[in-house]
C-alpha atoms as a PDB file:
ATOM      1  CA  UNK A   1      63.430  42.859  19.883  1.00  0.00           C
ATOM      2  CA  UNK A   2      66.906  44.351  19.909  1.00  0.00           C
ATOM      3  CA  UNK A   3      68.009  48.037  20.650  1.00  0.00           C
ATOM      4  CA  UNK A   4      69.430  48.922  17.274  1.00  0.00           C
ATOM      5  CA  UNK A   5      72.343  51.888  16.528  1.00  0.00           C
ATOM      6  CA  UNK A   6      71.680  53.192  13.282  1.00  0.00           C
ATOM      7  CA  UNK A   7      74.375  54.640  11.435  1.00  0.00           C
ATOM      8  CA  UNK A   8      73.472  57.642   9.472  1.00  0.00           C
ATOM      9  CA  UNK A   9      77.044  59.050   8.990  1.00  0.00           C
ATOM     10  CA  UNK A  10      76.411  59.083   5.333  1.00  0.00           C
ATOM     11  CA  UNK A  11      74.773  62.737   4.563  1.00  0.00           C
ATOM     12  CA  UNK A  12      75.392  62.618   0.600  1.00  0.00           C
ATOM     13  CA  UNK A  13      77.270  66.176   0.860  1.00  0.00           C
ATOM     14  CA  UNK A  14      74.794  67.811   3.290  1.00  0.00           C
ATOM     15  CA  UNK A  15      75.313  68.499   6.885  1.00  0.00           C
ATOM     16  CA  UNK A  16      71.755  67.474   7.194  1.00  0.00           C
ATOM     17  CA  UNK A  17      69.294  65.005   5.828  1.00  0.00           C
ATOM     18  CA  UNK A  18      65.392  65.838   5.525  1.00  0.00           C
ATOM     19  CA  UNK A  19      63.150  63.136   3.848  1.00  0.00           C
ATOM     20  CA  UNK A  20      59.952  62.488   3.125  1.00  0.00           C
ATOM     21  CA  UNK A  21      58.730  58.726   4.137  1.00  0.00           C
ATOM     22  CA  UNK A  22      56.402  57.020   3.029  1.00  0.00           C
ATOM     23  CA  UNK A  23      55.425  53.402   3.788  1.00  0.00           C
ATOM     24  CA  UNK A  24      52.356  50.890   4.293  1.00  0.00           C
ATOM     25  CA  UNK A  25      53.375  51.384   8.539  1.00  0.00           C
ATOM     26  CA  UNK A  26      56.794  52.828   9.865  1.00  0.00           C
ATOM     27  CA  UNK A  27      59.073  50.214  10.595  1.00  0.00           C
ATOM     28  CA  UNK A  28      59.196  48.510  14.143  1.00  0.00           C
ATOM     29  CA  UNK A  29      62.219  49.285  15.110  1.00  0.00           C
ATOM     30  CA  UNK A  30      63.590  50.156  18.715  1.00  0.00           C
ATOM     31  CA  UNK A  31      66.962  52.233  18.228  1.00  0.00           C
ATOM     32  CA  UNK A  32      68.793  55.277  18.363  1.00  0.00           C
ATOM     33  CA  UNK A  33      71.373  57.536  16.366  1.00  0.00           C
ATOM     34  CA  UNK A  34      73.880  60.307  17.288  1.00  0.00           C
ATOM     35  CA  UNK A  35      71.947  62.261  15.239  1.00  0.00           C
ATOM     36  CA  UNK A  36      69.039  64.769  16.619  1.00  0.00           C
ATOM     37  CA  UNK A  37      65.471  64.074  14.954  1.00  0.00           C
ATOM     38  CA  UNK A  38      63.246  66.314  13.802  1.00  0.00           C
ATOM     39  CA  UNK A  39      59.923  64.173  13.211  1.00  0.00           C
ATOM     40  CA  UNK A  40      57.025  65.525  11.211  1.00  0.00           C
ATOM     41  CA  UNK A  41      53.738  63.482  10.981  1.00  0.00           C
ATOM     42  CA  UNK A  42      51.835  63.611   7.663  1.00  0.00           C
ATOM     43  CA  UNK A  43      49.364  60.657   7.983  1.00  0.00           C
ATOM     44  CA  UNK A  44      49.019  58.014  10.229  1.00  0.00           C
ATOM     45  CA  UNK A  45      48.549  57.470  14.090  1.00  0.00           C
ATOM     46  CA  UNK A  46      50.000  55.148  16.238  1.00  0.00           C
ATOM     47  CA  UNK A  47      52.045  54.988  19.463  1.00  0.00           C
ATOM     48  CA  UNK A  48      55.239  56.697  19.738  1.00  0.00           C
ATOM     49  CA  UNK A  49      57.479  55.143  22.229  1.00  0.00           C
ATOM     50  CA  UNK A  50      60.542  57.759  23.673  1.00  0.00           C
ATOM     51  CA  UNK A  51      62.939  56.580  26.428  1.00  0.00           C
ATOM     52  CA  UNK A  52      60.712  55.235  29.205  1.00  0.00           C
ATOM     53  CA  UNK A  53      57.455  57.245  27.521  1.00  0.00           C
ATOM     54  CA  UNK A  54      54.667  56.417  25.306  1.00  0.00           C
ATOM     55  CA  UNK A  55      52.683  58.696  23.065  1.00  0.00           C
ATOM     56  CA  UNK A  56      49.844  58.826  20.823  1.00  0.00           C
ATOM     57  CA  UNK A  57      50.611  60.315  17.680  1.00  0.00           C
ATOM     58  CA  UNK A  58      48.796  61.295  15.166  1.00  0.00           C
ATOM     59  CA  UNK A  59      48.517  63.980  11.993  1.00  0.00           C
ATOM     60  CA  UNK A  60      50.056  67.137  12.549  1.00  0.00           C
ATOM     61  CA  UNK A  61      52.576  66.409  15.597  1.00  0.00           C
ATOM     62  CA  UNK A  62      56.246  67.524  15.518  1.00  0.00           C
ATOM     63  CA  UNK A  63      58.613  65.568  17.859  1.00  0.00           C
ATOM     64  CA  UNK A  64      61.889  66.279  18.746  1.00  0.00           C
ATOM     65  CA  UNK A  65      64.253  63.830  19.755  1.00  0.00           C
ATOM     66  CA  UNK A  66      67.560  64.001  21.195  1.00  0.00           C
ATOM     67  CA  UNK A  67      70.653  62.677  20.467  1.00  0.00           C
ATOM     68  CA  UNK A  68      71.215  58.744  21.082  1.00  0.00           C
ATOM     69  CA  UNK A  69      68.042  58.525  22.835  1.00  0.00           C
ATOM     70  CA  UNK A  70      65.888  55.464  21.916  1.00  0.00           C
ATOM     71  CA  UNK A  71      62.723  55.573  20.273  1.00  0.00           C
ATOM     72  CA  UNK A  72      60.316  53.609  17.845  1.00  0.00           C
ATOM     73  CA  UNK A  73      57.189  54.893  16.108  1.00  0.00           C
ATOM     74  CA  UNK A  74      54.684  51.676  15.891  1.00  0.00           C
ATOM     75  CA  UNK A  75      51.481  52.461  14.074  1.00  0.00           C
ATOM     76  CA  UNK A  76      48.029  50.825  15.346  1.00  0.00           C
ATOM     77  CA  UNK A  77      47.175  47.331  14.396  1.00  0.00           C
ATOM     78  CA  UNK A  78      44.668  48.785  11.654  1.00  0.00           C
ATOM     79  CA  UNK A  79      47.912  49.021   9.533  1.00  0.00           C
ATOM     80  CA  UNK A  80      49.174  45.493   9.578  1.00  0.00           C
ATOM     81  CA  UNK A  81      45.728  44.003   8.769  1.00  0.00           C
ATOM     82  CA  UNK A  82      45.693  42.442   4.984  1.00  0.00           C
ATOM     83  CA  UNK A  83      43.840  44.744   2.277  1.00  0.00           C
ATOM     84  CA  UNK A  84      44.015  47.585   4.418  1.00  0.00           C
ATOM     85  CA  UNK A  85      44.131  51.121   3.024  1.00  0.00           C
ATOM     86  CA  UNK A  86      46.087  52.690   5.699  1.00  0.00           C
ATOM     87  CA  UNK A  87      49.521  54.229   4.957  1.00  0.00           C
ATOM     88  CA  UNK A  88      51.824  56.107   7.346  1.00  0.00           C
ATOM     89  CA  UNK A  89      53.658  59.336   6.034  1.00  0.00           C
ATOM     90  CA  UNK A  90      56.087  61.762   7.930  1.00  0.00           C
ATOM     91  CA  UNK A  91      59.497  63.715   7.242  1.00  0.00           C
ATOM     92  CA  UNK A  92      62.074  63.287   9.059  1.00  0.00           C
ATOM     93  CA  UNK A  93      65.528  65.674   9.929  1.00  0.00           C
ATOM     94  CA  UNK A  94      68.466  64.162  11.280  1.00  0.00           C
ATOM     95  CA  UNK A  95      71.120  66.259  12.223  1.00  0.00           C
ATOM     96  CA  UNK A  96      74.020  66.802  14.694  1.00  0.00           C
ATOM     97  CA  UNK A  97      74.196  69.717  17.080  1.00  0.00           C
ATOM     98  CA  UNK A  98      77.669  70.879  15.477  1.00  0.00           C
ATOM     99  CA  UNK A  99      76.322  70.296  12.076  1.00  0.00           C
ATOM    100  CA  UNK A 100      77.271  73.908  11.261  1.00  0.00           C
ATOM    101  CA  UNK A 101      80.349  74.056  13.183  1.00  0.00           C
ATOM    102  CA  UNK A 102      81.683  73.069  16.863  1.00  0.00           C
ATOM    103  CA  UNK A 103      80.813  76.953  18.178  1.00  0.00           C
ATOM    104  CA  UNK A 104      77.913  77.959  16.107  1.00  0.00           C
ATOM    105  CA  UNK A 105      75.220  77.294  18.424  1.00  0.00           C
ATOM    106  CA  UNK A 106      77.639  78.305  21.201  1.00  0.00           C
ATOM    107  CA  UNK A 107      77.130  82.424  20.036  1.00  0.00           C
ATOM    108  CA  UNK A 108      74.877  84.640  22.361  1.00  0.00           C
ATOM    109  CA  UNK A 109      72.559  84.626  19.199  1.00  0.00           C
ATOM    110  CA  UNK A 110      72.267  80.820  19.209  1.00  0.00           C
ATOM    111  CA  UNK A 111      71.774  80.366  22.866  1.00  0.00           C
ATOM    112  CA  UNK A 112      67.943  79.360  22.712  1.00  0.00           C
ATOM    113  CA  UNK A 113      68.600  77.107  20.145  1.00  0.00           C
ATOM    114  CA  UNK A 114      71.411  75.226  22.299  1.00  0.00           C
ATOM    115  CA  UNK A 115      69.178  75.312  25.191  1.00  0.00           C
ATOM    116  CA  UNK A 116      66.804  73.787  22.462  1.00  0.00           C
ATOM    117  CA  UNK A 117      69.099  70.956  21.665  1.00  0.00           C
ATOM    118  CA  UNK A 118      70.055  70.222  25.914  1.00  0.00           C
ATOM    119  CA  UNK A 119      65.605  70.081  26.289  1.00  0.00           C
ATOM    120  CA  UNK A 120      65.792  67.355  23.373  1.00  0.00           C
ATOM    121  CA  UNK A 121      67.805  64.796  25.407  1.00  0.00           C
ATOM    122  CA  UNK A 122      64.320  63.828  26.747  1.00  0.00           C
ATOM    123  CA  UNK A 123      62.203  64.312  23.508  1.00  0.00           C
ATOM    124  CA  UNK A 124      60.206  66.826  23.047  1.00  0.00           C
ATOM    125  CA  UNK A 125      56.632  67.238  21.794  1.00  0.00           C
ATOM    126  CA  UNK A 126      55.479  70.294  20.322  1.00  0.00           C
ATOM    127  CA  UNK A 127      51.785  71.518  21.060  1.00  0.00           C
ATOM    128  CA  UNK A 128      49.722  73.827  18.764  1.00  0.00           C
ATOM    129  CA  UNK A 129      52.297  74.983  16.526  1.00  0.00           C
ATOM    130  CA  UNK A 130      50.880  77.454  13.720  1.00  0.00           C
ATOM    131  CA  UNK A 131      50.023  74.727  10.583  1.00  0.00           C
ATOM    132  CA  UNK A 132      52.813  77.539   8.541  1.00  0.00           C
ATOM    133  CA  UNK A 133      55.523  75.516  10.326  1.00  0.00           C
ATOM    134  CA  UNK A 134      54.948  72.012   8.985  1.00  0.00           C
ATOM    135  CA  UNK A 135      54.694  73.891   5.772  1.00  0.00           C
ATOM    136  CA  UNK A 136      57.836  75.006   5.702  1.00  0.00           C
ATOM    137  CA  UNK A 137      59.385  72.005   7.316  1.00  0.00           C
ATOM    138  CA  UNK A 138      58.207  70.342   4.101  1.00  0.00           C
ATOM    139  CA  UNK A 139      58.807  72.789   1.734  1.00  0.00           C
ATOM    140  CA  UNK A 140      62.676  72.065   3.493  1.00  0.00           C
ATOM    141  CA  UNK A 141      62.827  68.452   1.865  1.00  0.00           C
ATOM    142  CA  UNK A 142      62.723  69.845  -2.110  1.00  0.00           C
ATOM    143  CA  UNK A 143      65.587  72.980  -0.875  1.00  0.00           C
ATOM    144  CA  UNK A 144      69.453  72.372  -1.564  1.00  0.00           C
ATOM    145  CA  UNK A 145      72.637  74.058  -0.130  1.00  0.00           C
ATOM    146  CA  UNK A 146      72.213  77.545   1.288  1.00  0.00           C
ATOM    147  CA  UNK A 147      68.478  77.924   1.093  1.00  0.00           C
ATOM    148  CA  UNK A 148      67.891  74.284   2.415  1.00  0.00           C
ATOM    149  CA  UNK A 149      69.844  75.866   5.476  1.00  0.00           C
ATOM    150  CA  UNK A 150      68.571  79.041   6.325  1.00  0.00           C
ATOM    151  CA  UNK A 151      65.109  77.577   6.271  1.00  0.00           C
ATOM    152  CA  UNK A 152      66.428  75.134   8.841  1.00  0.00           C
ATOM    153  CA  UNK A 153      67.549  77.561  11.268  1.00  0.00           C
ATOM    154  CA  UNK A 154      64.398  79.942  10.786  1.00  0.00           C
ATOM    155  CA  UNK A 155      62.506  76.587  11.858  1.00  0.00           C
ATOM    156  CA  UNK A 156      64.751  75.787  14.864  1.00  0.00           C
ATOM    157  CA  UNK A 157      64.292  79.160  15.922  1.00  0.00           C
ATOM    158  CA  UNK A 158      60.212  78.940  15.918  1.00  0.00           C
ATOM    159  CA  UNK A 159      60.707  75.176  17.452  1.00  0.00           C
ATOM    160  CA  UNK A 160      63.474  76.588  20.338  1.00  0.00           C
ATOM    161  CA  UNK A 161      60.687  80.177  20.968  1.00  0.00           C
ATOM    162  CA  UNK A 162      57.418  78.098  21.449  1.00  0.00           C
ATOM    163  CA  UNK A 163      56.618  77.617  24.780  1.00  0.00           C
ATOM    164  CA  UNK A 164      53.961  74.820  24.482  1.00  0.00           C
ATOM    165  CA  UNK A 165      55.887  71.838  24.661  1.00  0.00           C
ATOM    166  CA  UNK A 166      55.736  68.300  26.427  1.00  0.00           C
ATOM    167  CA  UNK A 167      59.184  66.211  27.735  1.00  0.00           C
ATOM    168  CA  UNK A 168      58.938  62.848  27.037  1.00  0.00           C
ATOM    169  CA  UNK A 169      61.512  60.376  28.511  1.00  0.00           C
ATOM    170  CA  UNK A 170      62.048  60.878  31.801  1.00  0.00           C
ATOM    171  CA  UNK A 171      65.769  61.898  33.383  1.00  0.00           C
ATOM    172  CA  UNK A 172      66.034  59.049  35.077  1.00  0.00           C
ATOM    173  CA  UNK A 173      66.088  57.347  31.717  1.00  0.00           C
ATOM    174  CA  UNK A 174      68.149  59.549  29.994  1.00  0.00           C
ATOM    175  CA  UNK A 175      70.907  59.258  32.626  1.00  0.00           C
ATOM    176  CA  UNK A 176      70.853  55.392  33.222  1.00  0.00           C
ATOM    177  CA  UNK A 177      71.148  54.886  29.048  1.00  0.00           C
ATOM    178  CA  UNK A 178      73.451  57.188  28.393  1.00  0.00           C
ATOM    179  CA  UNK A 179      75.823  55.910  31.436  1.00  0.00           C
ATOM    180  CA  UNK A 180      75.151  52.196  30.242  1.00  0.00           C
ATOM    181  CA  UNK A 181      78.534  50.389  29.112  1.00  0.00           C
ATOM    182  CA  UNK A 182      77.169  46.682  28.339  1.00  0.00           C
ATOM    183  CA  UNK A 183      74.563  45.190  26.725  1.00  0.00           C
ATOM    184  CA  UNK A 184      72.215  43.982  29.779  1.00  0.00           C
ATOM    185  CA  UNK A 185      70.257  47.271  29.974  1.00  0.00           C
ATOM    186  CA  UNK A 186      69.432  47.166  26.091  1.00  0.00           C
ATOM    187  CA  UNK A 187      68.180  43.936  26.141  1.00  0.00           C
ATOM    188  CA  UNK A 188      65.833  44.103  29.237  1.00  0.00           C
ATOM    189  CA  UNK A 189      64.742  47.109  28.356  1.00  0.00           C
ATOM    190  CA  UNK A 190      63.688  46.144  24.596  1.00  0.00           C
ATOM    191  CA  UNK A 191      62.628  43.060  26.050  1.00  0.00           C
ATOM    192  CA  UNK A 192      59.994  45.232  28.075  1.00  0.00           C
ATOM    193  CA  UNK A 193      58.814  47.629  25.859  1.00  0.00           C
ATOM    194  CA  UNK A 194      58.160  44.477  23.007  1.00  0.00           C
ATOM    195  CA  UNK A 195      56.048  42.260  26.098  1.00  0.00           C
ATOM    196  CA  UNK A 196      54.681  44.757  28.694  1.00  0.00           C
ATOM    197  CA  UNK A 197      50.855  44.058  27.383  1.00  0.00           C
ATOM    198  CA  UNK A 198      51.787  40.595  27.923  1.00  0.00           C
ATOM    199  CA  UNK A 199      52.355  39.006  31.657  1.00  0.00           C
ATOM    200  CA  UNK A 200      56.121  39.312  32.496  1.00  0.00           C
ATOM    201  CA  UNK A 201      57.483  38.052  35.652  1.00  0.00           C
ATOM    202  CA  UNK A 202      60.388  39.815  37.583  1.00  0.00           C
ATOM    203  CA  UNK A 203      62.429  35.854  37.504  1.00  0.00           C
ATOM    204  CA  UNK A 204      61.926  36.052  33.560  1.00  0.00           C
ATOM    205  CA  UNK A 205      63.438  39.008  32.759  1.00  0.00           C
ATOM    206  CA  UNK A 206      66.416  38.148  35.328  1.00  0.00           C
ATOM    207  CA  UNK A 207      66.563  35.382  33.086  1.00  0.00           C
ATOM    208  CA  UNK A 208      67.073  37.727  29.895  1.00  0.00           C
ATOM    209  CA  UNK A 209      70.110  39.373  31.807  1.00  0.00           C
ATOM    210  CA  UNK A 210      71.961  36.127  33.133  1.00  0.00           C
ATOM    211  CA  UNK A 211      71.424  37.336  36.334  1.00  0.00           C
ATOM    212  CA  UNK A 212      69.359  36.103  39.555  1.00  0.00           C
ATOM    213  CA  UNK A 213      66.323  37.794  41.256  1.00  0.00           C
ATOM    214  CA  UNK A 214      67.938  39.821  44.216  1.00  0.00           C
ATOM    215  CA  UNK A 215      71.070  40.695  41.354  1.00  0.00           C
ATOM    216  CA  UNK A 216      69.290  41.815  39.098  1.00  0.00           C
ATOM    217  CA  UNK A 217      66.824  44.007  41.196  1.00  0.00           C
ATOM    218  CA  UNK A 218      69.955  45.963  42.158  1.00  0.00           C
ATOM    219  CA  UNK A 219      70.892  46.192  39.363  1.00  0.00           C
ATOM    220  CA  UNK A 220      67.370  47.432  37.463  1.00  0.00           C
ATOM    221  CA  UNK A 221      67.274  49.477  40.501  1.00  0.00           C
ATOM    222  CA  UNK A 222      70.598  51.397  39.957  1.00  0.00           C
ATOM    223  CA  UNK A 223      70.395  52.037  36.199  1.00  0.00           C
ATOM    224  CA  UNK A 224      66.671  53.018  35.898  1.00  0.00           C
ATOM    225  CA  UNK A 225      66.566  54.813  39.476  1.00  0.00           C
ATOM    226  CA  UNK A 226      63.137  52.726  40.356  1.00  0.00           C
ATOM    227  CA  UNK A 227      62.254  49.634  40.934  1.00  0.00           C
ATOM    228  CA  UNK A 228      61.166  46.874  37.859  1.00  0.00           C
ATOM    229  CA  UNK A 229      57.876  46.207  39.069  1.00  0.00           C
ATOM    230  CA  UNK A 230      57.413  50.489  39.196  1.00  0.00           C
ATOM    231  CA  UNK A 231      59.336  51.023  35.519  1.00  0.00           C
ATOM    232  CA  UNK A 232      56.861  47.717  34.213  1.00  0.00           C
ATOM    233  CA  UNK A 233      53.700  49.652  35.791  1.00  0.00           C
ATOM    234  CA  UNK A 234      54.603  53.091  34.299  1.00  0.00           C
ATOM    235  CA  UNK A 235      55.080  51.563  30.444  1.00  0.00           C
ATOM    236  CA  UNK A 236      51.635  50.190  31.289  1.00  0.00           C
ATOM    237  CA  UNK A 237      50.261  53.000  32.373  1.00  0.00           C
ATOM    238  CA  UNK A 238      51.395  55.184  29.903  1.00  0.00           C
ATOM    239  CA  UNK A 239      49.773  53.102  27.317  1.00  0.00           C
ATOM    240  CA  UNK A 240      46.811  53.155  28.748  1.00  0.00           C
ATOM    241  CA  UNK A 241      46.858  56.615  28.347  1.00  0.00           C
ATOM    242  CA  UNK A 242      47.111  56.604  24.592  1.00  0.00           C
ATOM    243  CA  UNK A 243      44.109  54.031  24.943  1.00  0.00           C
ATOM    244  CA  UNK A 244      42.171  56.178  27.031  1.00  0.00           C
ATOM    245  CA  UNK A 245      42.516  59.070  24.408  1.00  0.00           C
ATOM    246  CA  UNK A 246      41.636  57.112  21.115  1.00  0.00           C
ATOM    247  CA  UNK A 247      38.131  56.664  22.802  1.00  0.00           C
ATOM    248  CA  UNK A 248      37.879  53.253  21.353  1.00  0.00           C
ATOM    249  CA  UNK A 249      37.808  50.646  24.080  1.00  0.00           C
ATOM    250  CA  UNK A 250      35.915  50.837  27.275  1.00  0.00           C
ATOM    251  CA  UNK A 251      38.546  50.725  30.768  1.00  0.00           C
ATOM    252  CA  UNK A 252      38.067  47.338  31.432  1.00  0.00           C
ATOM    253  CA  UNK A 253      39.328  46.062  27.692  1.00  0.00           C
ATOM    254  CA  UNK A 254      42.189  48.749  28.333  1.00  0.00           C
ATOM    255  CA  UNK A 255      42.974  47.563  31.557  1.00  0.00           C
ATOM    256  CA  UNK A 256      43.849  43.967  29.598  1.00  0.00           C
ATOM    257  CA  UNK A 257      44.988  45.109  26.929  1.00  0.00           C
ATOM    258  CA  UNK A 258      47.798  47.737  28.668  1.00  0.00           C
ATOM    259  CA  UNK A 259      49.103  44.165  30.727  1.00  0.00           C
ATOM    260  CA  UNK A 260      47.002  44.180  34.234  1.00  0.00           C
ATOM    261  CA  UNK A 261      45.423  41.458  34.918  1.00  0.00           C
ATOM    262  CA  UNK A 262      42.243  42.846  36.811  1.00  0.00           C
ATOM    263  CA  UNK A 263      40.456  45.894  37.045  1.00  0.00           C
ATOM    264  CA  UNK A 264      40.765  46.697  40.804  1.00  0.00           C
ATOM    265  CA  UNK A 265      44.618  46.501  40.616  1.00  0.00           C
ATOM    266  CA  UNK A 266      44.570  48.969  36.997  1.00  0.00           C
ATOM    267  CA  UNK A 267      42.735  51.237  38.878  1.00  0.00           C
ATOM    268  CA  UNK A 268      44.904  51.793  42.098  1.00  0.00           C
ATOM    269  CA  UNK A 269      47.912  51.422  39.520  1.00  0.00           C
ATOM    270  CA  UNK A 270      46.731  54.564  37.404  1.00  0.00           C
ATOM    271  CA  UNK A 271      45.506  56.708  40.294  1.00  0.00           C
ATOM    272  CA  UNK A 272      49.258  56.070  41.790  1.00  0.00           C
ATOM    273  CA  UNK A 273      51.057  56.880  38.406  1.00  0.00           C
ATOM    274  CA  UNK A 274      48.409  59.682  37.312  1.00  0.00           C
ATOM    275  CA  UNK A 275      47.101  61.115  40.426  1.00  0.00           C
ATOM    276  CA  UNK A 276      43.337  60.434  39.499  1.00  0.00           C
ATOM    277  CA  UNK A 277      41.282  57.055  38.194  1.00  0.00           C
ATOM    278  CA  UNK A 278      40.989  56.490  34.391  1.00  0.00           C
ATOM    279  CA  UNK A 279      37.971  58.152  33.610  1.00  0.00           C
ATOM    280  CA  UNK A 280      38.642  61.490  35.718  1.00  0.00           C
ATOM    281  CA  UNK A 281      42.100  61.281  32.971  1.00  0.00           C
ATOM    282  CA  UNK A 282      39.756  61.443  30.005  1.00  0.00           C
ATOM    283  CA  UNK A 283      37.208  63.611  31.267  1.00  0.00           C
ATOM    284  CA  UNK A 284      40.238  66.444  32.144  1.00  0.00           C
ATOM    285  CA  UNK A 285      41.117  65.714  28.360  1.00  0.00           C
ATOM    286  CA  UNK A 286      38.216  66.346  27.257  1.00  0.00           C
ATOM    287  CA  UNK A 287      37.886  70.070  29.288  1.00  0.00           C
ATOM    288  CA  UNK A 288      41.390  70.787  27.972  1.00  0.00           C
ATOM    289  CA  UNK A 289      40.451  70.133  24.495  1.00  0.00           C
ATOM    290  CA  UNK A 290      37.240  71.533  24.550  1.00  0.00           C
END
């Protein structure tokens, strides 16, 4: 699986884009854009994977998601099954930060919206947002020229004043892509995020950079600011998590199907990552929720 750039600098006379989607599953795609994305989720549920983060989504979340940072939305495996009658839907906004002008966001007035944009280089997930917002997000998609636009900013306001929010990808991440100037860190990295349920050896994804064992751990080292077998766990990890919360597999099937190969090692792998064992994780869920 390659990292892909996609090139949205077609806007059809609009300094923003907002469309509704609407397939059989959203496409499988690991890539990024210049553009900022404003991601609403109709129908459908899946795992959304941000930087070095995975996600459940499911109906109702808003993401947020930064400029040129990688991402891929990959519904669950209900959706690729023959005869099913699953469907994903979501709009999506892509926009640049200047897309009203190189000082626009720069006034006093704008500030928290600016501050909005700088939060978004790690993806952001919005948490109980009033249902009056995704409302008007899609009312958005049918609006042209001025009105289209004002109803933009009065939703990047609400987005940039709610306070319950969730950063995705972690700095570390962000920096390391964002400084990357070859093709090495794309590859292993897309490499990962396609195989980490699968077993993957530290001498076979040297392999997939040209580069030997003790080479290549430097290098993984200095552009991810941790070390492979850490960055391999934490993917793992993380969607075990999503597991966990869909309350449809037991630990033991999770712990196989996130990419460990026994229980004993899951175990001392989570309570490292998470600070607590699998099922203390979904019972504080559950209290949070409840």
């Amino acid at each position: 699986m390659k990292l892909h750039l996609l090139d949205r600098s077609s806007l059809n006379n609009s300094s923003f884009t907002a469309k509704l989607n609407d397939y059989p599953y959203f496409l499988k795609i690991w890539h990024y854009h210049p553009e900022l994305e404003l991601v609403v989720i109709l129908k459908s549920e899946g795992s959304c994977f941000v930087g070095d983060s995975i996600e459940k989504f499911e109906v109702g979340d808003i993401i947020l998601i930064g400029e040129n940072l990688p991402h891929m939305w990959l519904n669950d495996e209900d959706y690729f099954q023959k005869n099913t009658n699953e469907s994903a839907k979501a709009i999506a906004v892509h926009f640049k930060k200047d897309y009203l002008g190189t000082t626009f966001f720069e006034t006093p007035e704008m500030n928290h919206i600016s501050h909005l944009y700088e939060r978004a280089r790690l993806g952001i997930k919005f948490l109980n947002l009033d249902h009056n917002l995704i409302q008007d997000i899609q009312k958005m998609v049918e609006q042209k020229g001025f009105e289209k636009t004002m109803s933009f900013l009065h939703i990047l306001n609400q987005l940039a004043r709610h306070k319950d929010t969730k950063s995705l990808a972690s700095k570390g991440f962000v920096h390391s892509f964002k400084t990357s100037t070859n093709e090495t860190q794309d590859k292993v990295q897309a490499y990962i995020f396609k195989n980490f349920n699968n077993p993957i050896t530290l001498e076979e994804v040297a392999q997939i950079a040209n580069m030997n064992t003790s080479a290549f751990s430097r290098f993984f080292k200095r552009m991810n600011r941790k070390n492979f077998s850490r960055y391999l766990s934490e993917i793992r990890i993380g969607y075990a998590c999503k597991l966990l919360l869909e309350d449809k597999y037991n630990i033991a099937s999770i712990c196989y199907e996130s990419g460990f190969n026994n229980i004993s090692n899951f175990n001392r792998q989570f309570k490292l990552i998470m600070n607590c064992t699998p099922s203390d994780y979904v019972r504080q869920h559950h209290n949070d929720t409840h």
